[in-house]
PDB file of N, CA and C in Angstrom:
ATOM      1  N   UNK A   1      38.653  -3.891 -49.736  1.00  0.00           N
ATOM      2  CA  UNK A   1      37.568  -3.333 -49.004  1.00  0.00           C
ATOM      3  C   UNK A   1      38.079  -2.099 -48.262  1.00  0.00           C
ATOM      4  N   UNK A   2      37.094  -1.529 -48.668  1.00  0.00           N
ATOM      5  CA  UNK A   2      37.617   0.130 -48.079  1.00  0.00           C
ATOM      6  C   UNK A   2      37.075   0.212 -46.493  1.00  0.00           C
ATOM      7  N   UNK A   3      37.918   0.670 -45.164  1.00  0.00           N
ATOM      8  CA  UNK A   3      36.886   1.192 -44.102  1.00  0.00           C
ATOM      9  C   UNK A   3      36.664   3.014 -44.840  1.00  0.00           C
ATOM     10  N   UNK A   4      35.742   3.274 -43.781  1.00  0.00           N
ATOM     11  CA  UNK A   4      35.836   4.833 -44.082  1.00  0.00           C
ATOM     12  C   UNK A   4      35.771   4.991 -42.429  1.00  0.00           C
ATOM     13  N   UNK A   5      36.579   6.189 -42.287  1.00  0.00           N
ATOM     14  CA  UNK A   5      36.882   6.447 -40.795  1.00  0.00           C
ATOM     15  C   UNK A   5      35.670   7.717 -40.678  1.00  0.00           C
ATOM     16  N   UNK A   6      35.837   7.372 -39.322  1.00  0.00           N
ATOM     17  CA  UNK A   6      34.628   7.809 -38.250  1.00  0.00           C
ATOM     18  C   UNK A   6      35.095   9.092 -37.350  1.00  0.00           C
ATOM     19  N   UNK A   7      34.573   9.866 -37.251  1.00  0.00           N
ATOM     20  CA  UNK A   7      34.945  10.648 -36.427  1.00  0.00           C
ATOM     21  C   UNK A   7      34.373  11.181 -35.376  1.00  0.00           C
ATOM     22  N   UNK A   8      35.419  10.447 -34.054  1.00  0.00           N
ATOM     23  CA  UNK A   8      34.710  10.282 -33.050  1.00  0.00           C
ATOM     24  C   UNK A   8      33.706  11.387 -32.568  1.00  0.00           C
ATOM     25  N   UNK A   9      34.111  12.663 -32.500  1.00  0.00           N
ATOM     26  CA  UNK A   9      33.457  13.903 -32.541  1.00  0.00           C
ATOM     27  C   UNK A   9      32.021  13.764 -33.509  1.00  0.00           C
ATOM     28  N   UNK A  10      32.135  13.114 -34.105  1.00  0.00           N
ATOM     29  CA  UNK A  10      30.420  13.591 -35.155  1.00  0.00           C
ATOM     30  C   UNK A  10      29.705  11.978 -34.258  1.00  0.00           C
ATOM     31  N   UNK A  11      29.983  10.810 -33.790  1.00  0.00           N
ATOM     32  CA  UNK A  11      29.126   9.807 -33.319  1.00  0.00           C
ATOM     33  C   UNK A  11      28.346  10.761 -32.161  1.00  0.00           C
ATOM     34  N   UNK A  12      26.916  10.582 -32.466  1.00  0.00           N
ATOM     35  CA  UNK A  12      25.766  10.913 -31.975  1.00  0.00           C
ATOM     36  C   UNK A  12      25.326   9.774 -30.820  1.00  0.00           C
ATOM     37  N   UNK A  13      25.882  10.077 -29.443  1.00  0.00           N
ATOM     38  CA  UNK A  13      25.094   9.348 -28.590  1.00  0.00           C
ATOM     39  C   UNK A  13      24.084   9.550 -28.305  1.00  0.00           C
ATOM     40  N   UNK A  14      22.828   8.688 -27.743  1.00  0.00           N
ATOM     41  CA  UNK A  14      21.661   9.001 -26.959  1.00  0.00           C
ATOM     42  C   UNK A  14      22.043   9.678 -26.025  1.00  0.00           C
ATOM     43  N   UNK A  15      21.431  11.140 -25.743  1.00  0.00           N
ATOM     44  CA  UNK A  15      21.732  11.777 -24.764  1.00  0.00           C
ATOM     45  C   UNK A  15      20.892  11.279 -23.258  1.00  0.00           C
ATOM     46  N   UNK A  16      21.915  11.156 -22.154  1.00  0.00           N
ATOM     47  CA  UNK A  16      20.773  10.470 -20.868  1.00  0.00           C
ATOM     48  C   UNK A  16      20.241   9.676 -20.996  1.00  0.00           C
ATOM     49  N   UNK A  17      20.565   8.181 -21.500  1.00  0.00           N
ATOM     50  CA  UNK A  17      19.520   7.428 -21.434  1.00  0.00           C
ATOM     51  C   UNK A  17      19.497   6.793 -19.496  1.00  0.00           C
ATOM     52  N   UNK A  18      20.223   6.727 -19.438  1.00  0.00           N
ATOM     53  CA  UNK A  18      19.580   6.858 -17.683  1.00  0.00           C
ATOM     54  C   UNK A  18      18.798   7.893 -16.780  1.00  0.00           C
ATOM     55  N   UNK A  19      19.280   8.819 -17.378  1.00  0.00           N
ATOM     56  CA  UNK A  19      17.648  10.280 -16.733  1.00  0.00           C
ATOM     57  C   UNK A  19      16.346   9.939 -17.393  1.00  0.00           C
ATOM     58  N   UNK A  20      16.390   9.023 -18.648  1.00  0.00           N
ATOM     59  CA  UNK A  20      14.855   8.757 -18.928  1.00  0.00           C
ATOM     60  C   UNK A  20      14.092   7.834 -18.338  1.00  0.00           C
ATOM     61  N   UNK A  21      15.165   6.656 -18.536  1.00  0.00           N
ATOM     62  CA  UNK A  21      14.726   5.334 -18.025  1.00  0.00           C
ATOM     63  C   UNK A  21      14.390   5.783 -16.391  1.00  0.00           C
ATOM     64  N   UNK A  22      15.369   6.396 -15.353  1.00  0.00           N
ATOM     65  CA  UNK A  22      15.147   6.535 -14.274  1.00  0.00           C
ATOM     66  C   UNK A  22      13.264   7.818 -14.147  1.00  0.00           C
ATOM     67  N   UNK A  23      13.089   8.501 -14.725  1.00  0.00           N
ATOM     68  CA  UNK A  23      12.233   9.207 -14.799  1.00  0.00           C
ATOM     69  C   UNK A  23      11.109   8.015 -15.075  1.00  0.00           C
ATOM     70  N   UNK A  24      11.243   7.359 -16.441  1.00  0.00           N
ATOM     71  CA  UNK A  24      10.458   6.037 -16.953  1.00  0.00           C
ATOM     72  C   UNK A  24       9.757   5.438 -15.528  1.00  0.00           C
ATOM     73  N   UNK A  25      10.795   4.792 -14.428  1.00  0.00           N
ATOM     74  CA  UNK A  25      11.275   3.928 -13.364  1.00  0.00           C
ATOM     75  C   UNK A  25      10.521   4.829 -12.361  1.00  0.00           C
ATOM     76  N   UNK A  26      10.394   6.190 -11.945  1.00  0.00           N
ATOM     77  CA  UNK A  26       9.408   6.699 -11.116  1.00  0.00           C
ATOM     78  C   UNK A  26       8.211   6.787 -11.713  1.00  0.00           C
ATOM     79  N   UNK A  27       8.123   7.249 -12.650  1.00  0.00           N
ATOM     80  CA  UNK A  27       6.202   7.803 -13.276  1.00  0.00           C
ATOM     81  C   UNK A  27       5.763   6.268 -13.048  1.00  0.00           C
ATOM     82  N   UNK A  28       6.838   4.675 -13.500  1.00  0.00           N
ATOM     83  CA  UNK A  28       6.134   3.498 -13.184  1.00  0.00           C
ATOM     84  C   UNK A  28       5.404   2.912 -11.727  1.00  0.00           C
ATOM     85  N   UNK A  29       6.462   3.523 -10.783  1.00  0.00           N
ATOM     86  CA  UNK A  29       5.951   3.513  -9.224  1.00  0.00           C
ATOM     87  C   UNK A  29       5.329   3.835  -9.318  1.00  0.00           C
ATOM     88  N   UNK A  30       5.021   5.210  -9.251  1.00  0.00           N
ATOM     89  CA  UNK A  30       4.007   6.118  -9.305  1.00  0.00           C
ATOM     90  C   UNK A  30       2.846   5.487  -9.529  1.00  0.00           C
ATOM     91  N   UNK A  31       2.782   5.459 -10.931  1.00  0.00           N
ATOM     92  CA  UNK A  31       1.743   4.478 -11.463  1.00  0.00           C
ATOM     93  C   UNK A  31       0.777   3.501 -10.601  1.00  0.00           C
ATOM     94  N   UNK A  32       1.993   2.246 -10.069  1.00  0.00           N
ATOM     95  CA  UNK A  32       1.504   1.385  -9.241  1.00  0.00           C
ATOM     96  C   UNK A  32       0.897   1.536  -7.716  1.00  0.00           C
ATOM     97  N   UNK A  33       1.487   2.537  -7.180  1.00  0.00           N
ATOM     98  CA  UNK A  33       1.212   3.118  -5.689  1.00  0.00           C
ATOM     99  C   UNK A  33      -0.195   3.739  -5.928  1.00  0.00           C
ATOM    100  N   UNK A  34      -0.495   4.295  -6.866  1.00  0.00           N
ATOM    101  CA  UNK A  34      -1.704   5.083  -7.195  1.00  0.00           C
ATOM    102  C   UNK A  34      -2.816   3.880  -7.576  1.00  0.00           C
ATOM    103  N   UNK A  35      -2.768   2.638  -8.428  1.00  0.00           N
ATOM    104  CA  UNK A  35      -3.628   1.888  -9.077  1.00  0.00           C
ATOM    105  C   UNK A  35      -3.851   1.032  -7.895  1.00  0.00           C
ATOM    106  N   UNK A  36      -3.077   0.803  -6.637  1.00  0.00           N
ATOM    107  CA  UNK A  36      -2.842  -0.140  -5.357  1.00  0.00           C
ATOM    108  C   UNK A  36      -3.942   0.488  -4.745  1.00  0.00           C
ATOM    109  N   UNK A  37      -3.886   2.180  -4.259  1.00  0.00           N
ATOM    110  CA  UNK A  37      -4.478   3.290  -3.426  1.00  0.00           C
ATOM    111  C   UNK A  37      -5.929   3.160  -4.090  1.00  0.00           C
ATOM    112  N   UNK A  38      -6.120   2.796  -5.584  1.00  0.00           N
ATOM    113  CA  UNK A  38      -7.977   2.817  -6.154  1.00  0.00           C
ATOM    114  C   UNK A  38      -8.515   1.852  -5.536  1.00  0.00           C
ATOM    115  N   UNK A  39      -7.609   0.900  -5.928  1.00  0.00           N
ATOM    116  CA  UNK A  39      -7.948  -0.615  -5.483  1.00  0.00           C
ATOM    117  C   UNK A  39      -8.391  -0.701  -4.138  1.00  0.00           C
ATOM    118  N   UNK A  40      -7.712  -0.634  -3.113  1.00  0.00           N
ATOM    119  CA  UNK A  40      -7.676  -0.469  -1.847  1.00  0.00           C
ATOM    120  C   UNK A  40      -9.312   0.182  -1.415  1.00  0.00           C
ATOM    121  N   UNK A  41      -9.089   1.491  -1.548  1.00  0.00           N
ATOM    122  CA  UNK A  41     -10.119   2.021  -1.163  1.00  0.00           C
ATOM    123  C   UNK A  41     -11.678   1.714  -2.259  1.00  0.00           C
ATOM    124  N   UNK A  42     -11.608   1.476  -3.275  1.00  0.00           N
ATOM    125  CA  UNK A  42     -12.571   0.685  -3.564  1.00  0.00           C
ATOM    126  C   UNK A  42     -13.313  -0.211  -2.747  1.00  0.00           C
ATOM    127  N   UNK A  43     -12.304  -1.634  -2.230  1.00  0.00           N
ATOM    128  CA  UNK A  43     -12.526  -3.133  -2.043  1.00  0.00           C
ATOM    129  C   UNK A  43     -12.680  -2.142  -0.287  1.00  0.00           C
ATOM    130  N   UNK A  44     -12.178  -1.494   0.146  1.00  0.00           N
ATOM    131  CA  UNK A  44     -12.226  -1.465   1.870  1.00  0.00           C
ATOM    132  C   UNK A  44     -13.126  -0.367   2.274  1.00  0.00           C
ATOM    133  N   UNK A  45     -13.722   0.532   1.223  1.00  0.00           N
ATOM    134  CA  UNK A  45     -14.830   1.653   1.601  1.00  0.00           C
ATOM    135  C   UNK A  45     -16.492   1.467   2.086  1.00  0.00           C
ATOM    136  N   UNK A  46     -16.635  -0.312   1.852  1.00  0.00           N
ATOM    137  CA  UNK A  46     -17.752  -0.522   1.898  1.00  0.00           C
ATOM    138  C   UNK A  46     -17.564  -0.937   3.328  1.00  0.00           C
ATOM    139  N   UNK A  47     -16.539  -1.276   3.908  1.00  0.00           N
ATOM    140  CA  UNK A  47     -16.333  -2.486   5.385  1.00  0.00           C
ATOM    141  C   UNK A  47     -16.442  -0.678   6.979  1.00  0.00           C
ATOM    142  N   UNK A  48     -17.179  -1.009   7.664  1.00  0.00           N
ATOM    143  CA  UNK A  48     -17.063   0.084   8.647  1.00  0.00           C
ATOM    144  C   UNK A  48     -16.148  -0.048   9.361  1.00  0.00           C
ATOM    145  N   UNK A  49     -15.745   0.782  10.136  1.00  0.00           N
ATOM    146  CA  UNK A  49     -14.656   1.109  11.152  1.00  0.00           C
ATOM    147  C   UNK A  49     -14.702   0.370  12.450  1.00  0.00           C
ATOM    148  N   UNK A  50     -13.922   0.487  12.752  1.00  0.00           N
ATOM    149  CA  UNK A  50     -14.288  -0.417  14.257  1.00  0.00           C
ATOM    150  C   UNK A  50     -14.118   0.445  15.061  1.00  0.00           C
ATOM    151  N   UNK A  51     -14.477   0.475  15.992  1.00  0.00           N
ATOM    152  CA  UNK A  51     -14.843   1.263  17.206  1.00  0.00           C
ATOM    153  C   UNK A  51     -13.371   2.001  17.826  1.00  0.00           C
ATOM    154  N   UNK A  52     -13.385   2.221  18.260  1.00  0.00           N
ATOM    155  CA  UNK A  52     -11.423   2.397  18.647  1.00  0.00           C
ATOM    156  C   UNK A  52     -11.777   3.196  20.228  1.00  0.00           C
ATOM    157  N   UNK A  53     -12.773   3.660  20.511  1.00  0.00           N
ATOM    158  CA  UNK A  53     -12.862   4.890  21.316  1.00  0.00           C
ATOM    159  C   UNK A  53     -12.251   3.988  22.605  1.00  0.00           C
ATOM    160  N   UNK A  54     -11.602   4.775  23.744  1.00  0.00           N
ATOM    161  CA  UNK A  54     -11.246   3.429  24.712  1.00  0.00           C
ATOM    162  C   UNK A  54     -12.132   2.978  25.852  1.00  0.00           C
ATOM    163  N   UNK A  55     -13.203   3.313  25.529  1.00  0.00           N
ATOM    164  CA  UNK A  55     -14.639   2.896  26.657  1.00  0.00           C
ATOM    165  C   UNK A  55     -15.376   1.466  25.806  1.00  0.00           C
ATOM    166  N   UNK A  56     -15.291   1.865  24.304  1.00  0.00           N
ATOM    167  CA  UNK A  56     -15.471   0.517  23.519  1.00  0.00           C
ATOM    168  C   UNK A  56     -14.449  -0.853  23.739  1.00  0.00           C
ATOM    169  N   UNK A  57     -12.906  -0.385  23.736  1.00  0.00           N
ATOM    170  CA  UNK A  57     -11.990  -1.178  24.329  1.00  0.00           C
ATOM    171  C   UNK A  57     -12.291  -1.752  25.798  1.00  0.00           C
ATOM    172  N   UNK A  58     -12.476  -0.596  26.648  1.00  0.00           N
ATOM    173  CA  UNK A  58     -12.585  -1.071  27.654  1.00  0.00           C
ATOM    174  C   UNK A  58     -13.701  -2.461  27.730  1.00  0.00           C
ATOM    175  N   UNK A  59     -14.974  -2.123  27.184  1.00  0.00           N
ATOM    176  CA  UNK A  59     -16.007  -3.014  27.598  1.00  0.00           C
ATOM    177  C   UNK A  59     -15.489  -4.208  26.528  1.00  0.00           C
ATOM    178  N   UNK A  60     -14.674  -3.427  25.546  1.00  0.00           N
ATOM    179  CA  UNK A  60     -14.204  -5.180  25.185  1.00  0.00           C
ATOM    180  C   UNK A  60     -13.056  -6.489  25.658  1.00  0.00           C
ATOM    181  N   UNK A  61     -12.712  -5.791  26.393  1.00  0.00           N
ATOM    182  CA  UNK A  61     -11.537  -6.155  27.131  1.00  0.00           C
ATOM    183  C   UNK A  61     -11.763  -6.951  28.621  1.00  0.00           C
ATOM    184  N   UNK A  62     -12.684  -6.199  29.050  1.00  0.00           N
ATOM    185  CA  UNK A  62     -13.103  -6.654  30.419  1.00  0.00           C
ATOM    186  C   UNK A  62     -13.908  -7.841  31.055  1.00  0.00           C
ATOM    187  N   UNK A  63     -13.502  -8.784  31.730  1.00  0.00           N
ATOM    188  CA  UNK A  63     -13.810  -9.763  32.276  1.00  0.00           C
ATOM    189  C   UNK A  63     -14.909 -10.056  32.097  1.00  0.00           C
ATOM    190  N   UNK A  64     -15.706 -11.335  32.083  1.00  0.00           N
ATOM    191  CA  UNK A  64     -17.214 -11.579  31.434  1.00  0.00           C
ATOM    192  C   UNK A  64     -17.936 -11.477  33.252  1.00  0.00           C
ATOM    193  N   UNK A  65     -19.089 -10.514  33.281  1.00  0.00           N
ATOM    194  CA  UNK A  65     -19.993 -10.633  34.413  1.00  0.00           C
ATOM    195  C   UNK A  65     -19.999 -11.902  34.892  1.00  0.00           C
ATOM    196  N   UNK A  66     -20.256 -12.025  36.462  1.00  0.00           N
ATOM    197  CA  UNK A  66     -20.527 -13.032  36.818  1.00  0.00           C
ATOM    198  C   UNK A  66     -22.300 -13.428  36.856  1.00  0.00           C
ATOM    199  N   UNK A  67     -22.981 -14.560  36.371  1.00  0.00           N
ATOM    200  CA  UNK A  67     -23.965 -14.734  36.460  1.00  0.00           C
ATOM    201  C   UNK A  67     -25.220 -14.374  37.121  1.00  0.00           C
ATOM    202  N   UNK A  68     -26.346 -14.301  37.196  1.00  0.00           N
ATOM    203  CA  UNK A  68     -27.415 -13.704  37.975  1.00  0.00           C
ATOM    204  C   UNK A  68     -28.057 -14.651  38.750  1.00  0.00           C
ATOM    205  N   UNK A  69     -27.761 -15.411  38.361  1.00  0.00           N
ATOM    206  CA  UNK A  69     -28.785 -17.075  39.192  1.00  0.00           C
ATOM    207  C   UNK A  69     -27.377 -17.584  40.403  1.00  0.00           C
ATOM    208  N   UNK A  70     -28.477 -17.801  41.414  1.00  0.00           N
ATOM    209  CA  UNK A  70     -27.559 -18.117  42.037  1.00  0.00           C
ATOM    210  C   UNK A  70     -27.538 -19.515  42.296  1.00  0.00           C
ATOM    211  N   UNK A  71     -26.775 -20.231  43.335  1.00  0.00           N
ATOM    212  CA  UNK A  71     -26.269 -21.720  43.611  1.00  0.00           C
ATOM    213  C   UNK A  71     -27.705 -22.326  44.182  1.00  0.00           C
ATOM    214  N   UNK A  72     -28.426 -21.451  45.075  1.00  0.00           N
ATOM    215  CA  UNK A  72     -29.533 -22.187  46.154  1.00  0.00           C
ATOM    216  C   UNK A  72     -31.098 -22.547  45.147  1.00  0.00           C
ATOM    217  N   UNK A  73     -30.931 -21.860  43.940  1.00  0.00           N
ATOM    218  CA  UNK A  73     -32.544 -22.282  42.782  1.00  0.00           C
ATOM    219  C   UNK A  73     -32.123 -23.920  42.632  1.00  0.00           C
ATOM    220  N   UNK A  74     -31.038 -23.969  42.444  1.00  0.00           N
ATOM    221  CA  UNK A  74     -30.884 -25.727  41.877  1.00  0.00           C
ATOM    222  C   UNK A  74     -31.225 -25.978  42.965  1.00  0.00           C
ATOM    223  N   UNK A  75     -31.621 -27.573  42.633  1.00  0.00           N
ATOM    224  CA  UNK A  75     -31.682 -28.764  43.749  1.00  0.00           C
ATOM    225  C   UNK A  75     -30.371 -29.321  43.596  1.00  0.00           C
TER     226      UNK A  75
END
C-alpha cells in the first residue's frame, strides 16, 4: 500500500472559522434582543402608564383622612 505524501503548504484550511461563527454568535443575539423588544412592546403597549408625577405619589402615599361623622350622632 502506497501513502502519497501531502504537502503541508497545499492543505487548504477553513479560513476564520472563529470570525464567522463569532459574527454567526452576534447577528444570533441580535436576533433575540430584537424578537424579545417586538414581543415586549406588543404584549405591554396596550397596559397605560401609571401616574409617576409626585403630587399623584404624594396623594398616594398619604395617610387616609380622618372621618366626617363624629363620636356625639351615636347613642
Amino acid at each position: 500500500m502506497s501513502m502519497r505524501y501531502i504537502n503541508p503548504s497545499r492543505v487548504e484550511l477553513p479560513r476564520r472559522p472563529l470570525r464567522r461563527l463569532g459574527r454567526e454568535l452576534v447577528l444570533l443575539i441580535l436576533a433575540k434582543i430584537a424578537l424579545l423588544t417586538l414581543i415586549w412592546w406588543v404584549a405591554m403597549a396596550s397596559y397605560e402608564r401609571p401616574d409617576t408625577r409626585p403630587a399623584a405619589i404624594e396623594r398616594l402615599l398619604a395617610p387616609a383622612s380622618a372621618p366626617s361623622t363624629s363620636t356625639t350622632d351615636h347613642p
